[in-house]
N, C-alpha and C. Protein backbone atom coordinates (compact mmCIF):
# COMPACT_ATOMS: atom_id res chain seq x y z
N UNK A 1 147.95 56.22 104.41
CA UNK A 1 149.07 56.86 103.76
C UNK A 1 149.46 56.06 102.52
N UNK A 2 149.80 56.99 101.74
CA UNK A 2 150.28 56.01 100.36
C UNK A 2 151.44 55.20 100.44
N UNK A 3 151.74 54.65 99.55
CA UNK A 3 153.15 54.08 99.11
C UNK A 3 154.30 54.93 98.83
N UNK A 4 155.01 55.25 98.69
CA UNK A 4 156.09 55.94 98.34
C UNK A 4 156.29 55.96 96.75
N UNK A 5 156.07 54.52 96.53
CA UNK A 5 156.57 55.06 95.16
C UNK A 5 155.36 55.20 94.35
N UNK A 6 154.00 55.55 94.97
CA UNK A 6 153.10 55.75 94.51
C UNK A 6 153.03 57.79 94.10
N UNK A 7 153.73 58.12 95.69
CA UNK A 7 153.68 59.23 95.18
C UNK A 7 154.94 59.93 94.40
N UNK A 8 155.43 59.23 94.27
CA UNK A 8 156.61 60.22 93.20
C UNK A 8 156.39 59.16 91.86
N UNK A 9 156.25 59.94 91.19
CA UNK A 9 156.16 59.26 89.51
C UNK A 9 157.22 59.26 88.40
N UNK A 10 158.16 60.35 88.51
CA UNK A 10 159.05 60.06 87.73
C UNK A 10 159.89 61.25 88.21
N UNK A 11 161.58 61.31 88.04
CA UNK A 11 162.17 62.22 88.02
C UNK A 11 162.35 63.05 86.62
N UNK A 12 162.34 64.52 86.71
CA UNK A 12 162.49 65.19 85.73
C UNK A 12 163.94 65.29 85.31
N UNK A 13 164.12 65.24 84.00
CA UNK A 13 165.43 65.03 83.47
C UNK A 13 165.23 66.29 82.56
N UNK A 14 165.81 67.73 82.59
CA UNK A 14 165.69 68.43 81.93
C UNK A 14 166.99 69.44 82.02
N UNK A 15 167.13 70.88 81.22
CA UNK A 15 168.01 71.78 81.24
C UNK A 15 168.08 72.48 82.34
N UNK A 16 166.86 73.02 82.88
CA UNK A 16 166.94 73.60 84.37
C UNK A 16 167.35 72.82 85.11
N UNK A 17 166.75 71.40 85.12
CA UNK A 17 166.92 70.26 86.60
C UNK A 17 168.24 70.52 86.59
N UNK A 18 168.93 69.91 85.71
CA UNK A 18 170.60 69.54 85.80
C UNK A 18 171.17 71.14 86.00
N UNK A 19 170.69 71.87 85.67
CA UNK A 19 171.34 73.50 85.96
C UNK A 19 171.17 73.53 87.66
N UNK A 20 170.00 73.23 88.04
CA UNK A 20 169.74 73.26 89.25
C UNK A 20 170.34 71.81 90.41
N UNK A 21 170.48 71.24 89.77
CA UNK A 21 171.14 69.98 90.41
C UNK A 21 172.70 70.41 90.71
N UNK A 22 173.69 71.29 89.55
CA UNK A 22 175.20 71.15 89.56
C UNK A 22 174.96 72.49 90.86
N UNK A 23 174.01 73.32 90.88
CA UNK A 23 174.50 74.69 91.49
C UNK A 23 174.04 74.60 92.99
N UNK A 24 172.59 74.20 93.15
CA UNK A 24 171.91 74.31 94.19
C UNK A 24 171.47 73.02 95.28
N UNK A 25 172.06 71.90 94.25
CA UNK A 25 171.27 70.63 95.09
C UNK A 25 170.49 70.18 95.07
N UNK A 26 169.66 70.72 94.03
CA UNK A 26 168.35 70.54 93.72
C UNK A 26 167.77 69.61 93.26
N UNK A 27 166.49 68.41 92.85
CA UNK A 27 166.26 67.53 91.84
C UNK A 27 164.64 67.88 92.07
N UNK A 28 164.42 67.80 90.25
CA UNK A 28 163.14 67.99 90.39
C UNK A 28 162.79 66.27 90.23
N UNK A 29 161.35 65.93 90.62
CA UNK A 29 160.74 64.78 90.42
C UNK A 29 158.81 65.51 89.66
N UNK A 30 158.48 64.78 89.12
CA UNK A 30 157.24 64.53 88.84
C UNK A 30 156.06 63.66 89.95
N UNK A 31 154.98 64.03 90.50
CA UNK A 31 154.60 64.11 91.65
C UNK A 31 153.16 63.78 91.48
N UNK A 32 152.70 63.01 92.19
CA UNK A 32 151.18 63.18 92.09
C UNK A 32 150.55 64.30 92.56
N UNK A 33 149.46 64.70 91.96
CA UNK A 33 148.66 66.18 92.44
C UNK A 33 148.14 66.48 93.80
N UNK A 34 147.68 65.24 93.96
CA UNK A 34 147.02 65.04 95.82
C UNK A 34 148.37 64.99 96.04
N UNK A 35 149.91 65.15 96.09
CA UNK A 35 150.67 64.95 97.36
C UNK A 35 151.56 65.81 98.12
N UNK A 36 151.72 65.90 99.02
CA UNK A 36 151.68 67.41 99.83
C UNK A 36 153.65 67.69 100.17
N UNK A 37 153.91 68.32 100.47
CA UNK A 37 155.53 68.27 100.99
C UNK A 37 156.04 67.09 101.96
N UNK A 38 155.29 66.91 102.90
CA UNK A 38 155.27 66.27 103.71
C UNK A 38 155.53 64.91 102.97
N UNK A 39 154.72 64.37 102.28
CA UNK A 39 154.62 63.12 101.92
C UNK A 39 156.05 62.76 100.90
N UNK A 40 156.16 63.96 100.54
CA UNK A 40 157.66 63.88 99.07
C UNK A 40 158.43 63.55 99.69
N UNK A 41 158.85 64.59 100.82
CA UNK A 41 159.74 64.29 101.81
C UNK A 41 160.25 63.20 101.95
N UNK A 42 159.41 62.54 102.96
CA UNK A 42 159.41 60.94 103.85
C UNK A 42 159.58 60.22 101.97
N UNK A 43 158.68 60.17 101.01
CA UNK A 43 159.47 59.65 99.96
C UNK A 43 160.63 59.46 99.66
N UNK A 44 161.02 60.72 99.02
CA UNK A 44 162.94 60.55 98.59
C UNK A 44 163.65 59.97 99.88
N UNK A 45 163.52 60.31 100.90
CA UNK A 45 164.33 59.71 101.71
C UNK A 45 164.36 58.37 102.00
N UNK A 46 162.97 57.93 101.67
CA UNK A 46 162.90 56.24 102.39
C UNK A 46 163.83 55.68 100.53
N UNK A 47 163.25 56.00 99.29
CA UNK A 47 163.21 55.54 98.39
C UNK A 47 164.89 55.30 97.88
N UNK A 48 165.54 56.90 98.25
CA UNK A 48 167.17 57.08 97.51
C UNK A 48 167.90 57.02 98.71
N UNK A 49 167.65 57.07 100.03
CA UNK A 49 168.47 57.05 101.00
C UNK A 49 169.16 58.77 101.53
N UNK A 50 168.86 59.61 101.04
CA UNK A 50 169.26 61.18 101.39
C UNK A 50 169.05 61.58 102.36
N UNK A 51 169.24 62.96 102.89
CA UNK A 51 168.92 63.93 103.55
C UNK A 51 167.58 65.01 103.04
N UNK A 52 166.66 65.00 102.86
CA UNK A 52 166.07 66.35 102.37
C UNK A 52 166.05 67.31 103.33
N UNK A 53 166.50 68.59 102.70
CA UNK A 53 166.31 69.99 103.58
C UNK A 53 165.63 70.70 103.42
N UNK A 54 164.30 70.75 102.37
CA UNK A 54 163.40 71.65 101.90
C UNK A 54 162.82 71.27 101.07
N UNK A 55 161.31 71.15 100.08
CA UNK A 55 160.70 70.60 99.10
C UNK A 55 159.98 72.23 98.81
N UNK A 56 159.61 72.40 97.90
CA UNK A 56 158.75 73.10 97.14
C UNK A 56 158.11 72.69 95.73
N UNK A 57 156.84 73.46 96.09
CA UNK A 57 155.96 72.37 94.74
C UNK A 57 155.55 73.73 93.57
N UNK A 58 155.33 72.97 93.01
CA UNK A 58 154.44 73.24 91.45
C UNK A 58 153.74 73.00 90.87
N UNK A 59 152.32 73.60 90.59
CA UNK A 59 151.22 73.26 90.50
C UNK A 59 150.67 73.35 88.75
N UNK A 60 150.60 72.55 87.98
CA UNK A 60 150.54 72.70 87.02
C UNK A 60 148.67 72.08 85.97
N UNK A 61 148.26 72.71 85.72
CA UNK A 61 147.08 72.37 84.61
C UNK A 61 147.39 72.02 83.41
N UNK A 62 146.59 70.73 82.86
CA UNK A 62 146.71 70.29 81.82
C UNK A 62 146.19 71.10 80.48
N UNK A 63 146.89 71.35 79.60
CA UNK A 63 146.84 72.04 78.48
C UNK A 63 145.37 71.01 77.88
N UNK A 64 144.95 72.00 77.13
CA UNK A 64 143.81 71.70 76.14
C UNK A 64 144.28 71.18 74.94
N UNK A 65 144.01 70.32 74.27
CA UNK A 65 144.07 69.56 73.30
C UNK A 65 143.07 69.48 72.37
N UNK A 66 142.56 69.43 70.55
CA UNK A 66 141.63 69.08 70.03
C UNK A 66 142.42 67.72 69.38
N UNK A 67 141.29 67.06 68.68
CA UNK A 67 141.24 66.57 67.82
C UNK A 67 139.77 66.52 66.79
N UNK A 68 140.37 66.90 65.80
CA UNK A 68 138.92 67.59 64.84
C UNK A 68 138.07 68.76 65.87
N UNK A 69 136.96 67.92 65.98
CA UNK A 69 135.64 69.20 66.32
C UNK A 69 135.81 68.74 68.21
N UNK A 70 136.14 67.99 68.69
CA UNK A 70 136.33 67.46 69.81
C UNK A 70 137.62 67.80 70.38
N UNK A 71 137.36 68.76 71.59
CA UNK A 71 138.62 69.08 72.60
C UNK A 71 138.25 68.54 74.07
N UNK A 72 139.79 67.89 74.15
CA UNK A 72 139.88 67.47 76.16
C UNK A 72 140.54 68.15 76.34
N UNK A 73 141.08 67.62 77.49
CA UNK A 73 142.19 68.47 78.44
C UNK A 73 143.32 67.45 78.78
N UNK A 74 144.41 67.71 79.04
CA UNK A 74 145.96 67.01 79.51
C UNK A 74 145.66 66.55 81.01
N UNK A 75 146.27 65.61 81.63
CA UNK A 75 145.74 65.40 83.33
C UNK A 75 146.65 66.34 84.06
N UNK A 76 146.40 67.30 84.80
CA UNK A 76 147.02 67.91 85.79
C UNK A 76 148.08 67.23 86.61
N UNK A 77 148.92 67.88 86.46
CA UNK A 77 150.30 67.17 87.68
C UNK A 77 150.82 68.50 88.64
N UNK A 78 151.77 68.04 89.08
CA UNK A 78 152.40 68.24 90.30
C UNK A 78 154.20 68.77 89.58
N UNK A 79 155.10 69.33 90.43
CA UNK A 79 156.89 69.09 89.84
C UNK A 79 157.17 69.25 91.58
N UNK A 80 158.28 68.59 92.04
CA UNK A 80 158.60 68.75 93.07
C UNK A 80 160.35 68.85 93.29
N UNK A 81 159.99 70.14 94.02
CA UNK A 81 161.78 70.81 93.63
C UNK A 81 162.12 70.27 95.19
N UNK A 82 162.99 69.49 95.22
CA UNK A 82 163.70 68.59 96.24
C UNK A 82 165.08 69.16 96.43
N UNK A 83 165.66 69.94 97.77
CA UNK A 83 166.62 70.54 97.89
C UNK A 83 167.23 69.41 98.69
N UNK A 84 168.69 68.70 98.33
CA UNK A 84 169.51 67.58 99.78
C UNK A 84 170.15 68.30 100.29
N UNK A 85 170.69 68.02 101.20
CA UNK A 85 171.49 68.19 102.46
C UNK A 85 172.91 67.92 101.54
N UNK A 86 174.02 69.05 102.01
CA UNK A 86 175.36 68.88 101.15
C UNK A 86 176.22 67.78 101.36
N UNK A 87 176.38 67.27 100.31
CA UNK A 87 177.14 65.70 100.37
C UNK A 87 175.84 64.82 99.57
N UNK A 88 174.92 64.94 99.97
CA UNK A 88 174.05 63.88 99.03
C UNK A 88 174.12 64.43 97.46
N UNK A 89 173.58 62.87 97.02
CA UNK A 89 173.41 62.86 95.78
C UNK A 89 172.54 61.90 94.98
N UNK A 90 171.22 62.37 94.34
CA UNK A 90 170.93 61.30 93.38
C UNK A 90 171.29 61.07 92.11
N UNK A 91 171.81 59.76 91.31
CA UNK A 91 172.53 60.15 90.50
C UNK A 91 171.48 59.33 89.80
N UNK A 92 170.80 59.52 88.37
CA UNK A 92 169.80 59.18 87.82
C UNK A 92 170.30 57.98 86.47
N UNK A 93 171.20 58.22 86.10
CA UNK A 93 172.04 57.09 85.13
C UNK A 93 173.18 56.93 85.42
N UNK A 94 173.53 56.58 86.76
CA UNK A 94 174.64 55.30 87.01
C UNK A 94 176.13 56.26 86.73
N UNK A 95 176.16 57.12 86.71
CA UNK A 95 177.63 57.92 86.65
C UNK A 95 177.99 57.75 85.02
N UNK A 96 176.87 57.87 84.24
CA UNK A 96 177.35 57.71 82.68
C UNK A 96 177.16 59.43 82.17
């Protein structure tokens, strides 16, 4: 089994998140691709101390990129919509 903070990579800080954070409880995080609900789960909880009541994922492909005559691709990720239990809270900058 991984590390925990191996599998969550970053929290998403965006217009939906925080729309979805004031209404629903929600926080999205950024996720590794191999990692399953299960594993997010047992994450946020060991990592922020919460309740989780539900995870749902998002499966995303990396956009194509050129440069000149040469095109790659972006690395594929993961978004993981993390619903808490009412009363929790992660607060991502310190109450500023």
């Amino acid at each position: 089994m991984r590390e925990h903070q191996e599998i969550i990579q970053a929290p998403l800080v965006t217009e939906k998140g925080s729309l979805l954070a004031e209404k629903t409880n929600q926080v999205l995080f950024r996720v590794r691709p191999g990692a399953n609900k299960i594993e997010v789960k047992q994450a946020v909880e060991a990592l922020f101390k919460v309740k989780v009541l539900k995870v749902r994922m998002s499966r995303y492909l990396g956009k194509i990129r050129r440069v000149g005559k040469n095109a790659g691709r972006l690395p594929q990720w993961k978004k993981a919509y993390v619903t808490l239990k009412e009363g929790d809270k992660i607060d991502f900058f310190g109450g500023a």
